[in-house]
PDB file of N, CA and C in Angstrom:
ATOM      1  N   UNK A   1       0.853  -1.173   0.000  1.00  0.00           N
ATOM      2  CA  UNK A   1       0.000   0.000   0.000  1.00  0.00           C
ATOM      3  C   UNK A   1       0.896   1.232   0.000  1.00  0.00           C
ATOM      4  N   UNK A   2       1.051   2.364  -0.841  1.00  0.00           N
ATOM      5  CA  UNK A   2       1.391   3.495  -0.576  1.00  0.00           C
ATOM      6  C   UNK A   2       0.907   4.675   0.016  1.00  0.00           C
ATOM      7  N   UNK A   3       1.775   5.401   0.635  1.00  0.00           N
ATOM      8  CA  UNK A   3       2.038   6.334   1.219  1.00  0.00           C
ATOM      9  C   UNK A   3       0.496   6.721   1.486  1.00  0.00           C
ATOM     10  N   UNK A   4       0.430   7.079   0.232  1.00  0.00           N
ATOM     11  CA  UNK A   4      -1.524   8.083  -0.190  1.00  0.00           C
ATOM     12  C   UNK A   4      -2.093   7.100  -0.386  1.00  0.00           C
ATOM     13  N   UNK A   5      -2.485   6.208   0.071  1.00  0.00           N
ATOM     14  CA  UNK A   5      -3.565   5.403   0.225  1.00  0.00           C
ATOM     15  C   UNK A   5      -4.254   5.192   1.273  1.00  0.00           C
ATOM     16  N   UNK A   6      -5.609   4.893   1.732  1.00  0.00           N
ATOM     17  CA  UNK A   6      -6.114   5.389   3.109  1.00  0.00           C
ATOM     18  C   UNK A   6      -6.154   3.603   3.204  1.00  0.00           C
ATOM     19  N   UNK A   7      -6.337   3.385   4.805  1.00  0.00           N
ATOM     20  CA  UNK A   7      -6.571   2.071   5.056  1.00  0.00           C
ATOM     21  C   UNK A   7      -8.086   2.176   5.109  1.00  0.00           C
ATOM     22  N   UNK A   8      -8.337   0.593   4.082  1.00  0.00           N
ATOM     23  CA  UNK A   8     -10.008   0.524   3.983  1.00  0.00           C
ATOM     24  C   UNK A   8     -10.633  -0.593   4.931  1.00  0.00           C
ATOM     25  N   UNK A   9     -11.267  -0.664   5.485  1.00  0.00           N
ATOM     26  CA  UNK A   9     -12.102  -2.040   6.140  1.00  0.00           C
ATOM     27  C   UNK A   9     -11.695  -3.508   5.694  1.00  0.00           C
ATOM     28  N   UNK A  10     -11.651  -3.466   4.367  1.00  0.00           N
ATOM     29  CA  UNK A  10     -11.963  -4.814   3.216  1.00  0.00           C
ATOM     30  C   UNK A  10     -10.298  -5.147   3.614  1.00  0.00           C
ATOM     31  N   UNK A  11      -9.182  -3.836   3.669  1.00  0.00           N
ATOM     32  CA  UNK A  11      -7.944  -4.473   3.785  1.00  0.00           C
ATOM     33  C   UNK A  11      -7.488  -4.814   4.875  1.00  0.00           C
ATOM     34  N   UNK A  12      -8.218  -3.777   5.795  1.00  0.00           N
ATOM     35  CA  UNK A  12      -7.692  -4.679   7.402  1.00  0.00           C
ATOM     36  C   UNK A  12      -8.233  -5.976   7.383  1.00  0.00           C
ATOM     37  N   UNK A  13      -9.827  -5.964   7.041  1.00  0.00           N
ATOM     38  CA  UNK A  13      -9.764  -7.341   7.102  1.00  0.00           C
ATOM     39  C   UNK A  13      -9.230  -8.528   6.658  1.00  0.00           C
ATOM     40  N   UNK A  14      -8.452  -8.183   6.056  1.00  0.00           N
ATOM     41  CA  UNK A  14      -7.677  -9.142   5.228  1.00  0.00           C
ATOM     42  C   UNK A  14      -6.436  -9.030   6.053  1.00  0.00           C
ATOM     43  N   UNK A  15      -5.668  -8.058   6.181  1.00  0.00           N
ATOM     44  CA  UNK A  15      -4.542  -8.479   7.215  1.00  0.00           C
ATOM     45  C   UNK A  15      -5.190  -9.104   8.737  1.00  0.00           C
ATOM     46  N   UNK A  16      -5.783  -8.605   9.005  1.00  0.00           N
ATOM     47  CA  UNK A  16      -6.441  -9.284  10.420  1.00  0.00           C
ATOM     48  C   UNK A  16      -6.638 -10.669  10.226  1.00  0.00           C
ATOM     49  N   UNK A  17      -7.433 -11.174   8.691  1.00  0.00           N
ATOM     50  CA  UNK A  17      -7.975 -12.743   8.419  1.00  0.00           C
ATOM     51  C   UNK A  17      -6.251 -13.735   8.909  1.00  0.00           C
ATOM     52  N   UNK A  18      -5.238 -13.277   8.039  1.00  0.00           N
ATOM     53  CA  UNK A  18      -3.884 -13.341   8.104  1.00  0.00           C
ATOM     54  C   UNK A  18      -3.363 -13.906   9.146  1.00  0.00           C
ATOM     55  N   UNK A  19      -2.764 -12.887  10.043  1.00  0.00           N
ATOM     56  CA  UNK A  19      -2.522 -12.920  11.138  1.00  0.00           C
ATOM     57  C   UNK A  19      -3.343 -13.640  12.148  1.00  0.00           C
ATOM     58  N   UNK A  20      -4.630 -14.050  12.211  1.00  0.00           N
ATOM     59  CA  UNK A  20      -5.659 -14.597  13.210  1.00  0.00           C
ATOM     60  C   UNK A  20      -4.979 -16.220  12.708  1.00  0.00           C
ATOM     61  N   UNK A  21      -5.093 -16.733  11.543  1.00  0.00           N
ATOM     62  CA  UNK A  21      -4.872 -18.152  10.902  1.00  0.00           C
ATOM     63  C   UNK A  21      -3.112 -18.180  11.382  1.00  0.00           C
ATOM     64  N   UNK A  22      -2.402 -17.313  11.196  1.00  0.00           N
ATOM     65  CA  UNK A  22      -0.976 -17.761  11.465  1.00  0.00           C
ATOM     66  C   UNK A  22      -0.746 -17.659  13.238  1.00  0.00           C
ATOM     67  N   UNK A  23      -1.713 -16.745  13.623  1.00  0.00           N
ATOM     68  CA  UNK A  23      -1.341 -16.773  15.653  1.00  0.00           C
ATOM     69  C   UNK A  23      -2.818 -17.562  15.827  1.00  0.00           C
ATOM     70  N   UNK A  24      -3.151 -18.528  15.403  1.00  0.00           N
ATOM     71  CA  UNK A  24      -4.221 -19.578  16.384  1.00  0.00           C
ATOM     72  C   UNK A  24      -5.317 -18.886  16.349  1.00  0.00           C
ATOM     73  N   UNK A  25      -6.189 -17.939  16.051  1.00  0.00           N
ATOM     74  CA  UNK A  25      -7.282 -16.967  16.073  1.00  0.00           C
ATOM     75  C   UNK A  25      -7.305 -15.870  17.045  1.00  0.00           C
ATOM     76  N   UNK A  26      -5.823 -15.773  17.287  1.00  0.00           N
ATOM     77  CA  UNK A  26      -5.895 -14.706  18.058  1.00  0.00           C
ATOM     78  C   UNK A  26      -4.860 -13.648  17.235  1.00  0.00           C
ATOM     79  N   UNK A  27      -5.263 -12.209  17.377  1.00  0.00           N
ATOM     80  CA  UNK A  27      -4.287 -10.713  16.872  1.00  0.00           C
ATOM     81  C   UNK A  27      -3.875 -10.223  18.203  1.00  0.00           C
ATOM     82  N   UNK A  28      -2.792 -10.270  18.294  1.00  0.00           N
ATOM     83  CA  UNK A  28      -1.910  -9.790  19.028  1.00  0.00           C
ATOM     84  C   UNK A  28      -2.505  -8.004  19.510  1.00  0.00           C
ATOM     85  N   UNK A  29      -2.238  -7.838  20.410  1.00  0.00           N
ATOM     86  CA  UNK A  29      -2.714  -6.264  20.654  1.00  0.00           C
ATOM     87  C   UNK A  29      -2.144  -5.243  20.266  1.00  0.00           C
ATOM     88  N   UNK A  30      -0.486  -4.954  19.848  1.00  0.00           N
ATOM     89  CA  UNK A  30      -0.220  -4.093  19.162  1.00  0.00           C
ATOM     90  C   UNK A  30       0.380  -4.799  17.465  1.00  0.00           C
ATOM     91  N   UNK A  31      -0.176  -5.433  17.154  1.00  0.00           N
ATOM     92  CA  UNK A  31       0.416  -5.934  15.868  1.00  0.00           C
ATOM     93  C   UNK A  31       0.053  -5.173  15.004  1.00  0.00           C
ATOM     94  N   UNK A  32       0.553  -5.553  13.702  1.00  0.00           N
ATOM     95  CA  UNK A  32       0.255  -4.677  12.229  1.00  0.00           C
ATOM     96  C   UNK A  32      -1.653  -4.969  11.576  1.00  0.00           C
ATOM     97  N   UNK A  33      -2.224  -5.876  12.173  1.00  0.00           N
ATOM     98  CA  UNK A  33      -3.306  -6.119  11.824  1.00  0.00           C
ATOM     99  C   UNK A  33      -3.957  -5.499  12.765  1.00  0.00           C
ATOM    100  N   UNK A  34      -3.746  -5.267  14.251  1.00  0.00           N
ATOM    101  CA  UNK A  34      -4.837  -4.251  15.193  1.00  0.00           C
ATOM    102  C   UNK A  34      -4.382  -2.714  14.780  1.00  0.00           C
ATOM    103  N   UNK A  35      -3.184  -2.596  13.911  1.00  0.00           N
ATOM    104  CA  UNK A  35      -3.053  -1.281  14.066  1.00  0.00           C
ATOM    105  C   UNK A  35      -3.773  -0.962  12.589  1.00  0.00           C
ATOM    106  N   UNK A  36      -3.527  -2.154  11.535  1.00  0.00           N
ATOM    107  CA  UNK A  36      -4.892  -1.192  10.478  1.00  0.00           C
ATOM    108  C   UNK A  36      -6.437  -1.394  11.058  1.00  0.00           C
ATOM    109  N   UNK A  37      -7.164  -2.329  11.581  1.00  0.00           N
ATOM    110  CA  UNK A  37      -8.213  -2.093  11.347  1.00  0.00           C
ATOM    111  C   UNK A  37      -8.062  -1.004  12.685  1.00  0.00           C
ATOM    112  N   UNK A  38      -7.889  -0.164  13.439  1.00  0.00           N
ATOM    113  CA  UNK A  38      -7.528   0.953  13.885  1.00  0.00           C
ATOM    114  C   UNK A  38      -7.517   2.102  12.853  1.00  0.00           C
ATOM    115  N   UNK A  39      -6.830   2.361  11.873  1.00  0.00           N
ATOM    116  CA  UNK A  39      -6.976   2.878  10.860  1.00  0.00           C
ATOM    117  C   UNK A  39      -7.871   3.007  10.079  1.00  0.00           C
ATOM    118  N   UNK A  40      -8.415   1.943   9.599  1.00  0.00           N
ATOM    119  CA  UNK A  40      -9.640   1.537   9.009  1.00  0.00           C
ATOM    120  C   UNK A  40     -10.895   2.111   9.716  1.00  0.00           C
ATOM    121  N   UNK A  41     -10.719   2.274  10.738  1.00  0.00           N
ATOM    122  CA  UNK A  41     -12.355   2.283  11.914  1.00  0.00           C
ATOM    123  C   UNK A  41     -11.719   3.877  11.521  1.00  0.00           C
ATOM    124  N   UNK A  42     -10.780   4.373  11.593  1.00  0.00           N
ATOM    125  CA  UNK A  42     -10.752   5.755  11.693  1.00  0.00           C
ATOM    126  C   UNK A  42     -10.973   6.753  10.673  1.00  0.00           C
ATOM    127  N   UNK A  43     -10.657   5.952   9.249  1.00  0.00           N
ATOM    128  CA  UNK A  43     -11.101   6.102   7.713  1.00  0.00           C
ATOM    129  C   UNK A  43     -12.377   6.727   7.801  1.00  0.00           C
ATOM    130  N   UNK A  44     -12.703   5.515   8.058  1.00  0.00           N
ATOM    131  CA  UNK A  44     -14.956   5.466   7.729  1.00  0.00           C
ATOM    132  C   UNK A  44     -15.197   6.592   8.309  1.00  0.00           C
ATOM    133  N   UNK A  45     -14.693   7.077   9.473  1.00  0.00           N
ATOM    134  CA  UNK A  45     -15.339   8.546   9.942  1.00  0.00           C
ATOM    135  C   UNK A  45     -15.059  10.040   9.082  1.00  0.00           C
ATOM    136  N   UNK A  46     -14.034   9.575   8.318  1.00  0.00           N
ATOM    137  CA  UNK A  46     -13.910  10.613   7.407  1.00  0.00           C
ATOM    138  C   UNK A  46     -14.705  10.803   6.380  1.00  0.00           C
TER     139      UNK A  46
END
């Protein structure tokens, strides 16, 4: 993803799907998948 690209829902969820299958169904609390859909939730309000 570059720079100017906003994080969308559809892609966190996809890094989140990721990460849940490789750590047992669990996302870690500061990982790269809680920190987009963080991003993502913060998108939509824009």
């Amino acid at each position: 993803m570059s720079k100017n690209k906003k994080m969308t829902p559809e892609a966190a969820a996809r890094i989140q799907s990721a990460t849940c299958k490789k750590n047992g169904g669990i996302t870690p609390k500061n990982s790269f998948a809680a920190r987009a859909q963080r991003a993502a939730a913060k998108n939509m309000d824009k």
